[in-house]
PDB file of N, CA and C in Angstrom:
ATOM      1  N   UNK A   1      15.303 -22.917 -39.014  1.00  0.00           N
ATOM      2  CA  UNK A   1      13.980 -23.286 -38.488  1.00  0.00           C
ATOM      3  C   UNK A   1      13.000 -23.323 -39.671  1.00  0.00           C
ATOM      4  N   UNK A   2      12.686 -24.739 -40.010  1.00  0.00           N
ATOM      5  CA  UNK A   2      10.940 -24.658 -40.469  1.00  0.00           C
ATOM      6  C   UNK A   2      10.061 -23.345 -40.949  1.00  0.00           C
ATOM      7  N   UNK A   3       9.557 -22.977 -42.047  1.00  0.00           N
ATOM      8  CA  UNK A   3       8.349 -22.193 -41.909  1.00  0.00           C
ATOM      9  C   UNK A   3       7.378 -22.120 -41.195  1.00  0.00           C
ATOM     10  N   UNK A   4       7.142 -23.729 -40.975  1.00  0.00           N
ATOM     11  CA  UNK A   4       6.071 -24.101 -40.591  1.00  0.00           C
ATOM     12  C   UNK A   4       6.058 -24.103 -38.889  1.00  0.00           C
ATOM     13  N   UNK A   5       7.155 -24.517 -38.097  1.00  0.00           N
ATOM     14  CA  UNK A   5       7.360 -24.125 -37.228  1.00  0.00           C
ATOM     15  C   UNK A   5       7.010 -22.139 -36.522  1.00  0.00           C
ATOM     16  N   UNK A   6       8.068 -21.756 -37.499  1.00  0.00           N
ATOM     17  CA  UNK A   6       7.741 -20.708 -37.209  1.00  0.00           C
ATOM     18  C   UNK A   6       6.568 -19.986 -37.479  1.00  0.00           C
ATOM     19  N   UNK A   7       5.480 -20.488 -38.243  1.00  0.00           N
ATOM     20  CA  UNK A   7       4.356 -20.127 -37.872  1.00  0.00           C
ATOM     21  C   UNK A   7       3.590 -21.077 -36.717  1.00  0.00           C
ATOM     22  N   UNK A   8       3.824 -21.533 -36.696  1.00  0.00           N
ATOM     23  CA  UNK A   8       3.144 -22.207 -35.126  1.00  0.00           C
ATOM     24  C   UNK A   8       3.610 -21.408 -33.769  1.00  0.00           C
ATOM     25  N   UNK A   9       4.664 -21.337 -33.718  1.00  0.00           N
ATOM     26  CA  UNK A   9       5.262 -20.328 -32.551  1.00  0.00           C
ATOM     27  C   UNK A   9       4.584 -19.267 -32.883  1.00  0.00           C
ATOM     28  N   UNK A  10       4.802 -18.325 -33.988  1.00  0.00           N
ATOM     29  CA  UNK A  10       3.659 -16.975 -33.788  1.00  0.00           C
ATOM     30  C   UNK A  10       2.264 -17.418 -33.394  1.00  0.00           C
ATOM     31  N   UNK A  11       1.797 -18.230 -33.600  1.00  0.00           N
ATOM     32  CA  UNK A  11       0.142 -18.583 -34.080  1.00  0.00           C
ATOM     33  C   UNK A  11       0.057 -18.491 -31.951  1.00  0.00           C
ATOM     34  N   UNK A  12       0.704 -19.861 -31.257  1.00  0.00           N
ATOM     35  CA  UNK A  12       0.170 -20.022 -29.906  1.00  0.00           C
ATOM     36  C   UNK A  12       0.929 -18.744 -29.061  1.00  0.00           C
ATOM     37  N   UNK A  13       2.351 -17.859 -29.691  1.00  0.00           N
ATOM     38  CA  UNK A  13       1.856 -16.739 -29.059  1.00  0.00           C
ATOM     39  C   UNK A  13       0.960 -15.511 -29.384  1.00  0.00           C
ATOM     40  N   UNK A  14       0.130 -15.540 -30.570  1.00  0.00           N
ATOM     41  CA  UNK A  14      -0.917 -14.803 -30.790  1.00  0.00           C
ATOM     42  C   UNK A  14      -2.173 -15.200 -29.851  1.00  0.00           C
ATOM     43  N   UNK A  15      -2.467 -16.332 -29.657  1.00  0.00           N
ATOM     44  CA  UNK A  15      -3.355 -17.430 -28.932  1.00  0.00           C
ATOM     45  C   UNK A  15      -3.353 -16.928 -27.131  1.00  0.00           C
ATOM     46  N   UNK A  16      -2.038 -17.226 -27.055  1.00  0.00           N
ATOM     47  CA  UNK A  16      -1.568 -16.403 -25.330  1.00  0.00           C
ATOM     48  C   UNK A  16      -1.778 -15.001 -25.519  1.00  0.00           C
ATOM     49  N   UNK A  17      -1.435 -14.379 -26.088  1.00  0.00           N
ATOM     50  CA  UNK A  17      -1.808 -12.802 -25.617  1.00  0.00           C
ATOM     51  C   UNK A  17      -3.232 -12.722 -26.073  1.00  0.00           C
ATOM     52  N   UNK A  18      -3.732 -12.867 -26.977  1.00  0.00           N
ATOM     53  CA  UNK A  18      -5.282 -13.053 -26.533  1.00  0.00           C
ATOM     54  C   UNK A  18      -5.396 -13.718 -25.234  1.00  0.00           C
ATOM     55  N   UNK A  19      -5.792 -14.484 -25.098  1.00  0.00           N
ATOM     56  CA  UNK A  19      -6.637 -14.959 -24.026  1.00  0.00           C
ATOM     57  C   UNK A  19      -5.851 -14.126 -22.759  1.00  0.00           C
ATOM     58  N   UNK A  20      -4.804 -13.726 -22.344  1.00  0.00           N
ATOM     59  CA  UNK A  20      -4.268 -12.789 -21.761  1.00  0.00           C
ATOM     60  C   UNK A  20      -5.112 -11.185 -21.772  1.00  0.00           C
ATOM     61  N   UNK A  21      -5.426 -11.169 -22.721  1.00  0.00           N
ATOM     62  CA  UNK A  21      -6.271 -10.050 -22.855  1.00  0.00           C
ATOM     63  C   UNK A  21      -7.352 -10.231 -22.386  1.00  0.00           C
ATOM     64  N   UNK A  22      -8.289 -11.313 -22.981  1.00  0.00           N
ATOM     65  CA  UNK A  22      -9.146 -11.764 -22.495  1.00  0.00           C
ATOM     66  C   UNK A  22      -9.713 -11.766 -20.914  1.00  0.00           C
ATOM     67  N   UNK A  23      -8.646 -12.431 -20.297  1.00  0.00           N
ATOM     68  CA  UNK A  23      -8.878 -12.320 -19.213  1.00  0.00           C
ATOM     69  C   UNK A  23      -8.706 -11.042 -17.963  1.00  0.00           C
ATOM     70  N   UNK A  24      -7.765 -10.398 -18.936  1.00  0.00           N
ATOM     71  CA  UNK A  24      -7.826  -8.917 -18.490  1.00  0.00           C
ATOM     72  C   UNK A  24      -9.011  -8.219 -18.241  1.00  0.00           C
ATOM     73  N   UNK A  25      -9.583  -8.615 -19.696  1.00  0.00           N
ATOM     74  CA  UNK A  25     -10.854  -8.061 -19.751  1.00  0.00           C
ATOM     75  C   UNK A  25     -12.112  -8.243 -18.900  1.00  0.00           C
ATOM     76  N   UNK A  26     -11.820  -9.583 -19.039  1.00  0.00           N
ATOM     77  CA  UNK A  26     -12.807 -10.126 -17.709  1.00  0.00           C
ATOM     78  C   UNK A  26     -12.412  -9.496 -16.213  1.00  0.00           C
ATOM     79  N   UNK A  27     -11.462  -9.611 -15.911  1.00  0.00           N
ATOM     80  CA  UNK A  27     -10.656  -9.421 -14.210  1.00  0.00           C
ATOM     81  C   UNK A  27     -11.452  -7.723 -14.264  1.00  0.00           C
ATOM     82  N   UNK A  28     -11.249  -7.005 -15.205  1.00  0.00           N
ATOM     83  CA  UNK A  28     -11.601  -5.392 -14.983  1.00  0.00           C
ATOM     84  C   UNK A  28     -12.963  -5.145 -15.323  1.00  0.00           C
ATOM     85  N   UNK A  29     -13.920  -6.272 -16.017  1.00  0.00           N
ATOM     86  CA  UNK A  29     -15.126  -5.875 -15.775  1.00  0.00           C
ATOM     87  C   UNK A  29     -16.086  -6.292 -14.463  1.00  0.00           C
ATOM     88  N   UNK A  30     -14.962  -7.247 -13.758  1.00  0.00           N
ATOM     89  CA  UNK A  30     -15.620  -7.799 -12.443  1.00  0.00           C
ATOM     90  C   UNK A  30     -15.279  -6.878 -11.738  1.00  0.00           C
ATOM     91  N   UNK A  31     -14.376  -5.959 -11.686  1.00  0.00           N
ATOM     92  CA  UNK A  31     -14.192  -4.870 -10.994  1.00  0.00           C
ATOM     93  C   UNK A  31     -15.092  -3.890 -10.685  1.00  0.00           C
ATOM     94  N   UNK A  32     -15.318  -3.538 -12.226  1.00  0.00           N
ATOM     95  CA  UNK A  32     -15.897  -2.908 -12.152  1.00  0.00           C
ATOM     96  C   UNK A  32     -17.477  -2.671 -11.913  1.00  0.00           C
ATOM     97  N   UNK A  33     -18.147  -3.876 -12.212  1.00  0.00           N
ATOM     98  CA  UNK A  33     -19.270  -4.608 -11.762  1.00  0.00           C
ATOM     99  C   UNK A  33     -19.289  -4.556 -10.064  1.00  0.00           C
ATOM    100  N   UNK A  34     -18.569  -4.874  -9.659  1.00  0.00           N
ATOM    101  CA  UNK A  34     -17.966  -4.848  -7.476  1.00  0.00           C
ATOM    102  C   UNK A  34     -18.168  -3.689  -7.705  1.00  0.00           C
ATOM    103  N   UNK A  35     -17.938  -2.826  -8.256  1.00  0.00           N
ATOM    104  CA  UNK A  35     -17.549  -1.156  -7.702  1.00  0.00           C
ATOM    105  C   UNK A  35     -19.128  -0.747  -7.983  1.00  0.00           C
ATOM    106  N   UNK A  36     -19.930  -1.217  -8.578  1.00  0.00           N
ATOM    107  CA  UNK A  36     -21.070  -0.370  -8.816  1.00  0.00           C
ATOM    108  C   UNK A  36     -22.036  -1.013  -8.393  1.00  0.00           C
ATOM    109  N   UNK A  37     -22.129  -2.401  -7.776  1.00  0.00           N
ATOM    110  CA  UNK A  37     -23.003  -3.010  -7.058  1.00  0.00           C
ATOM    111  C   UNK A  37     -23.026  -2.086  -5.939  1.00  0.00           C
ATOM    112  N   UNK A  38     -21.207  -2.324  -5.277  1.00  0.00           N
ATOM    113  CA  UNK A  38     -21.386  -2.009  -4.000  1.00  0.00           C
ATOM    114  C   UNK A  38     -21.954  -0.338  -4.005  1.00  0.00           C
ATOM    115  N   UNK A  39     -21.542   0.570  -4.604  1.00  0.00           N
ATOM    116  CA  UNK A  39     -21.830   2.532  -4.506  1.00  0.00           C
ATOM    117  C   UNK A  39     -23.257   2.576  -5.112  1.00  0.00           C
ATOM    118  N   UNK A  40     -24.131   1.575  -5.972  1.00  0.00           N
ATOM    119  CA  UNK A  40     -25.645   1.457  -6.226  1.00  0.00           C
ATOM    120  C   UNK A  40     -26.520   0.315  -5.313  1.00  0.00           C
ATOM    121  N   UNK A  41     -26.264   0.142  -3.730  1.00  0.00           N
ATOM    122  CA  UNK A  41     -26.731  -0.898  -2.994  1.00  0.00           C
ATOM    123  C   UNK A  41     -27.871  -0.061  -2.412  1.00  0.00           C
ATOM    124  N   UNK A  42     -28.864  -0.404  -2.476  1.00  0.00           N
ATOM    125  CA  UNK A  42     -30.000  -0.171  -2.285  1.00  0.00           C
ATOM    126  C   UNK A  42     -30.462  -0.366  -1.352  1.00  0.00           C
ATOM    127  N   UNK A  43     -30.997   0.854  -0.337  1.00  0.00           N
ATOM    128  CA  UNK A  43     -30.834   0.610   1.386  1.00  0.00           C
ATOM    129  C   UNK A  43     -31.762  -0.269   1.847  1.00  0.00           C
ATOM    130  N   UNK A  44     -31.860  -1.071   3.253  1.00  0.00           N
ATOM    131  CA  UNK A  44     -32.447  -2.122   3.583  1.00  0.00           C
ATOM    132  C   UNK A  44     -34.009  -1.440   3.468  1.00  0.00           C
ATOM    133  N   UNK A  45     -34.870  -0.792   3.913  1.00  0.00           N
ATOM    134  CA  UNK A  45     -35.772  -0.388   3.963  1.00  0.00           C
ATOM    135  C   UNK A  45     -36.358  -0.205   2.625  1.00  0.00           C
ATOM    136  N   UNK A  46     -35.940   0.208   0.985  1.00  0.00           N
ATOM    137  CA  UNK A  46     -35.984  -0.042  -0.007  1.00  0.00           C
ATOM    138  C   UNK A  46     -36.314  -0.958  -0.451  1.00  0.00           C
ATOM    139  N   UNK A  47     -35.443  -2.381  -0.034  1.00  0.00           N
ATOM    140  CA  UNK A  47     -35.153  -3.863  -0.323  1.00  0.00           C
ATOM    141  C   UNK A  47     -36.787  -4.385   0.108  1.00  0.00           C
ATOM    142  N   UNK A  48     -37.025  -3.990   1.627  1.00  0.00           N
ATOM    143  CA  UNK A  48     -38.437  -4.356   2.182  1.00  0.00           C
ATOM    144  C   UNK A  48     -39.183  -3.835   2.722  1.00  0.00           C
ATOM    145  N   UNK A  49     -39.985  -2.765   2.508  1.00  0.00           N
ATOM    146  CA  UNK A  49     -40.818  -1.547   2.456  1.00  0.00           C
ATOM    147  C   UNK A  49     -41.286  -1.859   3.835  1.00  0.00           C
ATOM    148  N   UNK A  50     -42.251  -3.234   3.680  1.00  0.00           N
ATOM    149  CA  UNK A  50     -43.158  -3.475   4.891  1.00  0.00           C
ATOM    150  C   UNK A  50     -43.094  -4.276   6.087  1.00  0.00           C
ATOM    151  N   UNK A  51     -41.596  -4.087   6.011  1.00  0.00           N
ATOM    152  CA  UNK A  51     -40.795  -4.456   7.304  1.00  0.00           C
ATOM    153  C   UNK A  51     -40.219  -3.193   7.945  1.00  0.00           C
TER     154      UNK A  51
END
């Protein structure tokens, strides 16, 4: 095999596990964002005092 090949195969699986990560990263900060909206929701009467 090519050098050059074989750096291309490392390179797009360096490329995939990033963005694999990436999106890890994302998926668990939406989580965690859901988890603290919902346990910091701010009761209706709060929301509109003068109702």
């Amino acid at each position: 095999m090519p050098r050059e090949t074989a750096t291309l195969i490392i390179g797009a699986l360096m490329l995939f596990g990033a963005a694999a990560t990436v999106a890890e990263a994302q998926e668990r900060a939406h989580e965690r964002t859901s988890v603290s909206v919902s346990e910091h929701a701010p009761a209706p009467s709060a929301t509109h005092p003068g109702l």
